[in-house]
C-alpha atoms as a PDB file:
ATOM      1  CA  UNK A   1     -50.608  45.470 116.693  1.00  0.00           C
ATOM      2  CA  UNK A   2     -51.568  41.671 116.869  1.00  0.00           C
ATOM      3  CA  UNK A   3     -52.899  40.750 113.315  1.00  0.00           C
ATOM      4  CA  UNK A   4     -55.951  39.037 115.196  1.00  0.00           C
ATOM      5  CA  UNK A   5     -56.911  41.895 117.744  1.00  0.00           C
ATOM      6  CA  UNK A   6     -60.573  43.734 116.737  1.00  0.00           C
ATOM      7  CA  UNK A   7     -60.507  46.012 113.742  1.00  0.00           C
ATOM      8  CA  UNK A   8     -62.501  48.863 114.746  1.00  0.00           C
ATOM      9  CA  UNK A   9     -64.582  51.572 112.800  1.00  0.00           C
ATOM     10  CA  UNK A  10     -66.779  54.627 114.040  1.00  0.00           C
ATOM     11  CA  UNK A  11     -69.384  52.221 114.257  1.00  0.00           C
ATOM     12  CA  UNK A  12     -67.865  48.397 113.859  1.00  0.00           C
ATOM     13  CA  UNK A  13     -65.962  46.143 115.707  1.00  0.00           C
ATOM     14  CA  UNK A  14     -64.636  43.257 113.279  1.00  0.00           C
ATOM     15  CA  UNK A  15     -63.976  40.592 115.661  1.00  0.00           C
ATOM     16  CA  UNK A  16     -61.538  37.699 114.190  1.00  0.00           C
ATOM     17  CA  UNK A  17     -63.245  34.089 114.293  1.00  0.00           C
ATOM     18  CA  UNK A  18     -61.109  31.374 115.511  1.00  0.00           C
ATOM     19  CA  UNK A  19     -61.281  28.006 114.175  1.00  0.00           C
ATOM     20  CA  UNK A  20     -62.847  26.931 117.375  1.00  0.00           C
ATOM     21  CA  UNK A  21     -65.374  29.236 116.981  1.00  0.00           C
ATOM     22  CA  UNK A  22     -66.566  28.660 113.343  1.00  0.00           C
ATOM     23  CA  UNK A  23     -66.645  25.146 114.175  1.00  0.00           C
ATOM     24  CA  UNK A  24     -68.768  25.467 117.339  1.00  0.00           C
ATOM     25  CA  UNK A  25     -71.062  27.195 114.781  1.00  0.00           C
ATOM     26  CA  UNK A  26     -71.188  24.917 112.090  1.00  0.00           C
ATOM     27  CA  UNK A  27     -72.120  22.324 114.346  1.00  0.00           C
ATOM     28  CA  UNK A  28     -74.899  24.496 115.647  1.00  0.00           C
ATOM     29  CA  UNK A  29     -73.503  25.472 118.771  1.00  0.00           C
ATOM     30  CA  UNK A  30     -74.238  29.253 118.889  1.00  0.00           C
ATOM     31  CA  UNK A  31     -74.322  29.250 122.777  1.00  0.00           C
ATOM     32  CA  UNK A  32     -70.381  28.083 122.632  1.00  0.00           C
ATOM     33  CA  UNK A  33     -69.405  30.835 120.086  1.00  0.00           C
ATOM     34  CA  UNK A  34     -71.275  33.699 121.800  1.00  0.00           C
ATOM     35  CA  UNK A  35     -69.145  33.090 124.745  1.00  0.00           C
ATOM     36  CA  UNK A  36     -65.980  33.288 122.679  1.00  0.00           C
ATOM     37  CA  UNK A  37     -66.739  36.373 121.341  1.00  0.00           C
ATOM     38  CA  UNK A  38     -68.413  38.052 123.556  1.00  0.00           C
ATOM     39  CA  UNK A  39     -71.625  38.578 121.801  1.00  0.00           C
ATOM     40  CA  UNK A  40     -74.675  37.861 120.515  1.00  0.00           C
ATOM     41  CA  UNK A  41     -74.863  35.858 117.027  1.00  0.00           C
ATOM     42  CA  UNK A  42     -77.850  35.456 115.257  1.00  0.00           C
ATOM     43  CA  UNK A  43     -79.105  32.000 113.338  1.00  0.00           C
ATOM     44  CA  UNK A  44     -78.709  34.105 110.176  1.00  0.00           C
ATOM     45  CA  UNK A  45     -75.419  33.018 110.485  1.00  0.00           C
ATOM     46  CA  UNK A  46     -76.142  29.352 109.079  1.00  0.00           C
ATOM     47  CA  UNK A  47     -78.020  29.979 106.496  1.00  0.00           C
ATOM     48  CA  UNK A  48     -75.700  30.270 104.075  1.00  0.00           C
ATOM     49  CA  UNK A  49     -72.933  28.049 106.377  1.00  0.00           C
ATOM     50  CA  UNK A  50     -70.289  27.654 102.539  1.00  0.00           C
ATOM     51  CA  UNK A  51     -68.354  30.691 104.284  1.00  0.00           C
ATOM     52  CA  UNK A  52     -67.631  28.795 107.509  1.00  0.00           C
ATOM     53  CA  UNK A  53     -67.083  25.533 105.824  1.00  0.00           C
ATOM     54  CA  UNK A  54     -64.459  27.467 103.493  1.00  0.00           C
ATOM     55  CA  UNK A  55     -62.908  29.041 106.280  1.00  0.00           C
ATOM     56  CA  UNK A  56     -62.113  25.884 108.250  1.00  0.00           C
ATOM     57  CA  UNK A  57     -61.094  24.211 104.787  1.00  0.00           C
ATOM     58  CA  UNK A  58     -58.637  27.141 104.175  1.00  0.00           C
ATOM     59  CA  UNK A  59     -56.546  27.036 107.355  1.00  0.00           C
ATOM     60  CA  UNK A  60     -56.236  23.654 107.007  1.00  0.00           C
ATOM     61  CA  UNK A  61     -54.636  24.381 103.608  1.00  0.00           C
ATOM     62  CA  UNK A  62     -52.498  26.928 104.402  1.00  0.00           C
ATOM     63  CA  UNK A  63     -50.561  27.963 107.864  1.00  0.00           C
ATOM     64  CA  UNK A  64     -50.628  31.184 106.978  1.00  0.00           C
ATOM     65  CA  UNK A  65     -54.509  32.193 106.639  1.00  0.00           C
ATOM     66  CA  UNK A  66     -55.172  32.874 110.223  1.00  0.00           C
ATOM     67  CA  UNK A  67     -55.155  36.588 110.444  1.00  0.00           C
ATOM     68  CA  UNK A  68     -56.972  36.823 107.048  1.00  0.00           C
ATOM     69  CA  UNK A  69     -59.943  34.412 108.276  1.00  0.00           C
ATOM     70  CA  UNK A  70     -63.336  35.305 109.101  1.00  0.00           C
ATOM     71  CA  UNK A  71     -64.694  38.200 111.205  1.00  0.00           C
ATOM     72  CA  UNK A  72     -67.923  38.815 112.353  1.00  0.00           C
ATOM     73  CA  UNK A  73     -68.994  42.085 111.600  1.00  0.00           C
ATOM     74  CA  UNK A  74     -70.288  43.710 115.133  1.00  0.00           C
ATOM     75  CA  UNK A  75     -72.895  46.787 116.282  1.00  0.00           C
ATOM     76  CA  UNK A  76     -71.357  47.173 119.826  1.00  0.00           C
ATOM     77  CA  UNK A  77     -74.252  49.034 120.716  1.00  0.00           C
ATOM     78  CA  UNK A  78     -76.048  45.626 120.286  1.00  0.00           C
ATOM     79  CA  UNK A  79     -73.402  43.564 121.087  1.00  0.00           C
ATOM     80  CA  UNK A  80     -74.459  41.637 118.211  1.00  0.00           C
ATOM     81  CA  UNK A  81     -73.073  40.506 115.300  1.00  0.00           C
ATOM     82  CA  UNK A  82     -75.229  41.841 112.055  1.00  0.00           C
ATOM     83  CA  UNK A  83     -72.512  40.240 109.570  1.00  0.00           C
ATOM     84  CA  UNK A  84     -69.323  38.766 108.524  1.00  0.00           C
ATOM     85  CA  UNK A  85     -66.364  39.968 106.208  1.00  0.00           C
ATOM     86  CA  UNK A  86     -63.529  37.511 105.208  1.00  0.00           C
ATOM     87  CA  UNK A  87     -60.638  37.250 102.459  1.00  0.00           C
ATOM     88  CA  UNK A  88     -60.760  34.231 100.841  1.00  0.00           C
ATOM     89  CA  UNK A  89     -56.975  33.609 101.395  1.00  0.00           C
ATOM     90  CA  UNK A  90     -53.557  34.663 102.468  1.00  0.00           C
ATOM     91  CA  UNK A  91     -51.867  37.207  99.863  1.00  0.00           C
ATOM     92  CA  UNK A  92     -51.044  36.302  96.129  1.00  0.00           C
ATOM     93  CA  UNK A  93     -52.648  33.282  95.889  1.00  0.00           C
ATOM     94  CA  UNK A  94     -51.854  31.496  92.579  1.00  0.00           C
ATOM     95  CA  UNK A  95     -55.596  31.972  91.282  1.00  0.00           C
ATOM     96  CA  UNK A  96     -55.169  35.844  91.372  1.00  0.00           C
ATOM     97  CA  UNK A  97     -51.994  36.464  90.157  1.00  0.00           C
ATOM     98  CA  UNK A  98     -53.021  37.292  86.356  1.00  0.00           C
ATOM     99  CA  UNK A  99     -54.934  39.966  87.657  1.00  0.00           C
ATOM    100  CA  UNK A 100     -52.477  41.458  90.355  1.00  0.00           C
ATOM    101  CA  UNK A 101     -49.154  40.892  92.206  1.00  0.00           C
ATOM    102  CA  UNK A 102     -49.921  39.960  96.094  1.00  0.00           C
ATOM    103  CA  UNK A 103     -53.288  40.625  95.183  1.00  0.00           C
ATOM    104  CA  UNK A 104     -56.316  39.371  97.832  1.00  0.00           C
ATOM    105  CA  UNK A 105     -60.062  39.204  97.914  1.00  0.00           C
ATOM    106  CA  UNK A 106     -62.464  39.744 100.211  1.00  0.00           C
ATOM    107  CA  UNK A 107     -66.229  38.691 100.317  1.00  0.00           C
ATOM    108  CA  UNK A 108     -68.948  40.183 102.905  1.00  0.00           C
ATOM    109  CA  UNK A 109     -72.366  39.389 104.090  1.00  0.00           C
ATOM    110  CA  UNK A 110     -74.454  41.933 106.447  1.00  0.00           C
ATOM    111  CA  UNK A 111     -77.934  39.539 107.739  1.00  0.00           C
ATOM    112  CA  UNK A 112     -81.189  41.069 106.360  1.00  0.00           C
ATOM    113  CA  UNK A 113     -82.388  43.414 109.132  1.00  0.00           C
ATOM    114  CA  UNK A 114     -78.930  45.570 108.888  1.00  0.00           C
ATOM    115  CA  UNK A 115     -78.615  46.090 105.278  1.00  0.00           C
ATOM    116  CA  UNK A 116     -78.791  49.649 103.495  1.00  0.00           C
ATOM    117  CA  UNK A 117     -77.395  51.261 106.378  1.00  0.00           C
ATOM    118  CA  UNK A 118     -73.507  51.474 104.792  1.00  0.00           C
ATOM    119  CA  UNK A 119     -72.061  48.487 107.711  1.00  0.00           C
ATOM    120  CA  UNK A 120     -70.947  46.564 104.179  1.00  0.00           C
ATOM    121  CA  UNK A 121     -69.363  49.754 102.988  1.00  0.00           C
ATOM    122  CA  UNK A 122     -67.431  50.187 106.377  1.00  0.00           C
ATOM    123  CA  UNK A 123     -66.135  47.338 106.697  1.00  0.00           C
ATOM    124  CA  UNK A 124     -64.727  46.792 103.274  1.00  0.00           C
ATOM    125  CA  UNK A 125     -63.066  49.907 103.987  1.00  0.00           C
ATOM    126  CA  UNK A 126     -61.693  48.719 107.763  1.00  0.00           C
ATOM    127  CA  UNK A 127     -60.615  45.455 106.277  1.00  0.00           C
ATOM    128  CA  UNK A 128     -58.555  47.239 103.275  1.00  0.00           C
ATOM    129  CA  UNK A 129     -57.073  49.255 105.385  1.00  0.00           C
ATOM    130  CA  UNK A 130     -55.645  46.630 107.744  1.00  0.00           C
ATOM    131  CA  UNK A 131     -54.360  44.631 105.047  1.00  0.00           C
ATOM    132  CA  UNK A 132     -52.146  47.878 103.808  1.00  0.00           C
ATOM    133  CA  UNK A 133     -51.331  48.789 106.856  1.00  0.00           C
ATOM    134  CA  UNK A 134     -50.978  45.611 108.449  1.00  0.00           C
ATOM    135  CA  UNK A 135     -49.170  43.170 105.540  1.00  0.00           C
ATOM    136  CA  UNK A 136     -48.820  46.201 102.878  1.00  0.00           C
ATOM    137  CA  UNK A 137     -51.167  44.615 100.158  1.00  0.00           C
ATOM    138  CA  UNK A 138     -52.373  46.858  97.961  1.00  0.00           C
ATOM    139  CA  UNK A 139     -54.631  45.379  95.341  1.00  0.00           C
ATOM    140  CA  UNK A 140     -57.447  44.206  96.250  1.00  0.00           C
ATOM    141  CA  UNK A 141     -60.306  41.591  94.535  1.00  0.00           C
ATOM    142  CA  UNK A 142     -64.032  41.356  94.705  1.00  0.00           C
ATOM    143  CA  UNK A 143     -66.074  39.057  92.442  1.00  0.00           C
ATOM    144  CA  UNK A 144     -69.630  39.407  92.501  1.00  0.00           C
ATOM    145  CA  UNK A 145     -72.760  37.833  90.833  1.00  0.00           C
ATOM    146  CA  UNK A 146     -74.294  40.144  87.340  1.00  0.00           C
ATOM    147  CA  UNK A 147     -77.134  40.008  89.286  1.00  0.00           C
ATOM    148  CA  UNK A 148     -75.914  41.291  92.972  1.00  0.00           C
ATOM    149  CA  UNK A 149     -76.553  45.213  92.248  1.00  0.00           C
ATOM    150  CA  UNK A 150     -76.090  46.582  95.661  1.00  0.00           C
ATOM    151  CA  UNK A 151     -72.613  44.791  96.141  1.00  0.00           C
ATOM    152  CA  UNK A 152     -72.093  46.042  92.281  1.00  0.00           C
ATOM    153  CA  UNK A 153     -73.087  49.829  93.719  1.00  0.00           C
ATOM    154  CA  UNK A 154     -71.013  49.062  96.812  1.00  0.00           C
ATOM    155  CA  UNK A 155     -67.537  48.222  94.694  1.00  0.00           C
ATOM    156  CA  UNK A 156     -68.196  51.091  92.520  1.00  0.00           C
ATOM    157  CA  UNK A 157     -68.562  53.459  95.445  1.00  0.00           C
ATOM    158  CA  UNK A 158     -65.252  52.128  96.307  1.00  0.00           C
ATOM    159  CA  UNK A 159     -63.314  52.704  93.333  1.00  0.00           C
ATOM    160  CA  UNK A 160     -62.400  48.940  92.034  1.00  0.00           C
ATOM    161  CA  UNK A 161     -62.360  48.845  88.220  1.00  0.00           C
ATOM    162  CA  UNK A 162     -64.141  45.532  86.217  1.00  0.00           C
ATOM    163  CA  UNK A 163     -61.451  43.233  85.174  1.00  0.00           C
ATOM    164  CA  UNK A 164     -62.914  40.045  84.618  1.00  0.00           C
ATOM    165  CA  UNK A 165     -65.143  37.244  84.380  1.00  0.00           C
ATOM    166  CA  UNK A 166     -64.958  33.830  86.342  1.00  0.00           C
ATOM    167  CA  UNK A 167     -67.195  31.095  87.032  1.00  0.00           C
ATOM    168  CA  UNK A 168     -67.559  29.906  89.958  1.00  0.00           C
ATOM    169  CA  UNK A 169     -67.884  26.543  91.633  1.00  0.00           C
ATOM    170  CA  UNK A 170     -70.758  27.511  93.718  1.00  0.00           C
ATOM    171  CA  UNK A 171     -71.989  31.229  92.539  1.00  0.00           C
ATOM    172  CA  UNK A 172     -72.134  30.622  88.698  1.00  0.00           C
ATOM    173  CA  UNK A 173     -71.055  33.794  86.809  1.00  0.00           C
ATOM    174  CA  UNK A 174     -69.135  36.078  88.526  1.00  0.00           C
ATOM    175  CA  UNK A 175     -67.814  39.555  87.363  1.00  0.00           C
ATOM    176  CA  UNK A 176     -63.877  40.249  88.949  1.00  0.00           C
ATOM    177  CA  UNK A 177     -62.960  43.930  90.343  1.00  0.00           C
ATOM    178  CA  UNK A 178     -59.480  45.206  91.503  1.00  0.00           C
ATOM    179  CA  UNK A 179     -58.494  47.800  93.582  1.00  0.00           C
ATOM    180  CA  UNK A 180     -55.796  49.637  93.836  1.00  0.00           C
ATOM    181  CA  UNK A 181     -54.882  51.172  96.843  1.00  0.00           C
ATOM    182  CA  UNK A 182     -52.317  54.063  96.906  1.00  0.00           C
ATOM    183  CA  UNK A 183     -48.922  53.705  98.318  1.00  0.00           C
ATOM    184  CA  UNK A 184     -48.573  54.751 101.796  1.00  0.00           C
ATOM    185  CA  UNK A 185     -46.790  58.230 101.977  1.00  0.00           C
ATOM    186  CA  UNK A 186     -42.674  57.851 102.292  1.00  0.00           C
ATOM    187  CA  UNK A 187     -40.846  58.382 105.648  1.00  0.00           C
ATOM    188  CA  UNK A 188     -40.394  62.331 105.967  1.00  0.00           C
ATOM    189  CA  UNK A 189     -42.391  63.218 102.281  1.00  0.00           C
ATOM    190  CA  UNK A 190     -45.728  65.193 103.164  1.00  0.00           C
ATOM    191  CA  UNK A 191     -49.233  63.212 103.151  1.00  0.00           C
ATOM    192  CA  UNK A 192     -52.268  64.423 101.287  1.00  0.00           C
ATOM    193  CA  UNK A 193     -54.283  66.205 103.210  1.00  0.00           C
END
């Protein structure tokens, strides 16, 4: 499987976002974007435009991001895109390594008129599962605001474990969760059921 094909889910597609693309958007040009991908993306998008602008900054930092970049989060029934999901860098970058080896961390965003209907949930779940399966990471990071109490439900729900407390640049105070995922079953043992 090609790290960059769409990462689907019973009811998601998470379609990767080129450079070209989060460019086109950042400089306003939905029209160009919806094109590239095929489907409809809302002005939501730029209203909080620090997850493009990191995204661009990233690959130009490191060669290896690419796969781990931006996706927009897709209803295909709507051929729309109701959110993003991103890691925030290739595996076992320097800045997580007291909390895990080849840890990486993800941050999501569903727009307003798609929230509290589990999209978030799913596509945490999608994009954990890729890593493992895809690169074999299994520990996982998600820092989130004191204040941010349905991403603080969402983690929970998820299993990761408080570890932390950062502040950041732009956010302020952020709490840090890790999760573990379990290693994949060994060639010829038996799977849980």
């Amino acid at each position: 499987m090609n790290p960059l094909d769409d990462i689907r889910t019973p009811r998601l597609i998470l379609r990767h976002m080129s450079g070209e693309v989060m460019a086109a958007c950042l400089r306003g040009e939905l029209g160009r974007a919806e094109r590239v991908l095929g489907i409809r993306i809302p002005a939501e998008l730029l209203d909080r435009p620090t997850s493009l602008q990191y995204g661009l900054a990233r690959w130009a930092d490191d060669c290896r991001y690419e796969p781990w970049s931006m996706r927009a989060v897709v209803l295909p029934r709507e051929s729309a895109m109701i959110g993003h999901i991103r890691f925030h860098s290739s595996p076992d970058p320097e800045y997580l390594r007291r909390y895990a080896p080849g840890a990486v961390e993800f941050g999501y965003c569903i727009f307003r008129d798609y929230r509290r209907h589990g999209y978030a949930t799913e596509a945490a779940m999608a994009v954990m599962e890729w890593a493992q399966e895809s690169f074999g990471v299994r520990h996982f990071i998600a820092s989130v605001s004191p204040g941010n109490h349905p991403s603080l439900r969402l983690i929970g729900r998820l299993g990761f474990v408080h570890v932390g407390t950062e502040l950041d640049d732009t956010d302020g105070v952020e709490h840090v969760f890790l999760r573990v995922a379990s290693a994949p079953a060994s060639a010829g043992g038996s799977s849980p059921a």
